[in-house]
Protein backbone atom coordinates (compact mmCIF):
# COMPACT_ATOMS: atom_id res chain seq x y z
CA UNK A 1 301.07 366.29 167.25
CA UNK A 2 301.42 363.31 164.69
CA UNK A 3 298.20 362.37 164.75
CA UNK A 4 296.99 366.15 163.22
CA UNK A 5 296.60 366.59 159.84
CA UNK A 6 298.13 369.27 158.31
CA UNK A 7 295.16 370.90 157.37
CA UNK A 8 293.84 370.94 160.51
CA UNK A 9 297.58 372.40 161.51
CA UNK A 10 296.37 375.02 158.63
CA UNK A 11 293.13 375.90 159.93
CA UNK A 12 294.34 375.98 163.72
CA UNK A 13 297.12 378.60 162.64
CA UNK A 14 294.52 380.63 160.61
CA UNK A 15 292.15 380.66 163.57
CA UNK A 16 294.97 382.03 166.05
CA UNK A 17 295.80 384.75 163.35
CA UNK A 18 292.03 385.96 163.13
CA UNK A 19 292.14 386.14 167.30
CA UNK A 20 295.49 388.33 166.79
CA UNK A 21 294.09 390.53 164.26
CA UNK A 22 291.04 391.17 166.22
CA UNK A 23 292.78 391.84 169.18
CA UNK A 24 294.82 394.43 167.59
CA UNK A 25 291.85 395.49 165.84
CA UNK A 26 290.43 396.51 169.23
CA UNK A 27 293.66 397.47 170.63
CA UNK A 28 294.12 400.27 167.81
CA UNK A 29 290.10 401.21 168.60
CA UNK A 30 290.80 401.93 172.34
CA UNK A 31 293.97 403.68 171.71
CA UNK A 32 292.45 406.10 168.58
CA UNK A 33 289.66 406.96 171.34
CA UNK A 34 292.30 407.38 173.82
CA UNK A 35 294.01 409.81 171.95
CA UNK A 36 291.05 411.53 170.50
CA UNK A 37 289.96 412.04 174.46
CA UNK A 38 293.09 413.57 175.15
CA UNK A 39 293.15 415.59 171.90
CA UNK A 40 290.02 416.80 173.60
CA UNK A 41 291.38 417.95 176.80
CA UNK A 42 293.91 419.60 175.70
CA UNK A 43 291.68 421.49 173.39
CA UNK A 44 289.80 422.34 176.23
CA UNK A 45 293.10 423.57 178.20
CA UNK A 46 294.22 425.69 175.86
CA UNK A 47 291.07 427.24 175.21
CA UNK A 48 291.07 428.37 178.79
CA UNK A 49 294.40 429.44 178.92
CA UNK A 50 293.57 432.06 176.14
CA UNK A 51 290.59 432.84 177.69
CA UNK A 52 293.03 433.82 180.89
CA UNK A 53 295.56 435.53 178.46
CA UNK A 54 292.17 437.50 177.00
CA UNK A 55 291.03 438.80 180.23
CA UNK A 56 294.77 439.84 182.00
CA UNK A 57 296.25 440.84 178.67
């Protein structure tokens, strides 16, 4: 590690902070369309649990 120049040291920290940010940029993707998926079904659920309460009530 004595041989590396700090600015390489520089640019070789930057690099594995763009790969983290990325990854949690894609991480935060999947999990919004998770939850927007779910938000869906659940929707959907409830809808046809009034529907139920509509037609016995």
């Amino acid at each position: 590690m004595a041989d590396v120049s700090p600015t390489d040291r520089i640019d070789a920290a930057l690099a594995r902070i763009e790969r983290a940010v990325q990854t949690r940029e894609r991480s935060t993707t999947d999990l919004k369309q998770r939850h927007d998926a779910l938000r869906a079904r659940v929707g959907e659920a409830i809808a046809a649990l009034d529907s139920l309460g509509a037609k016995n009530g």
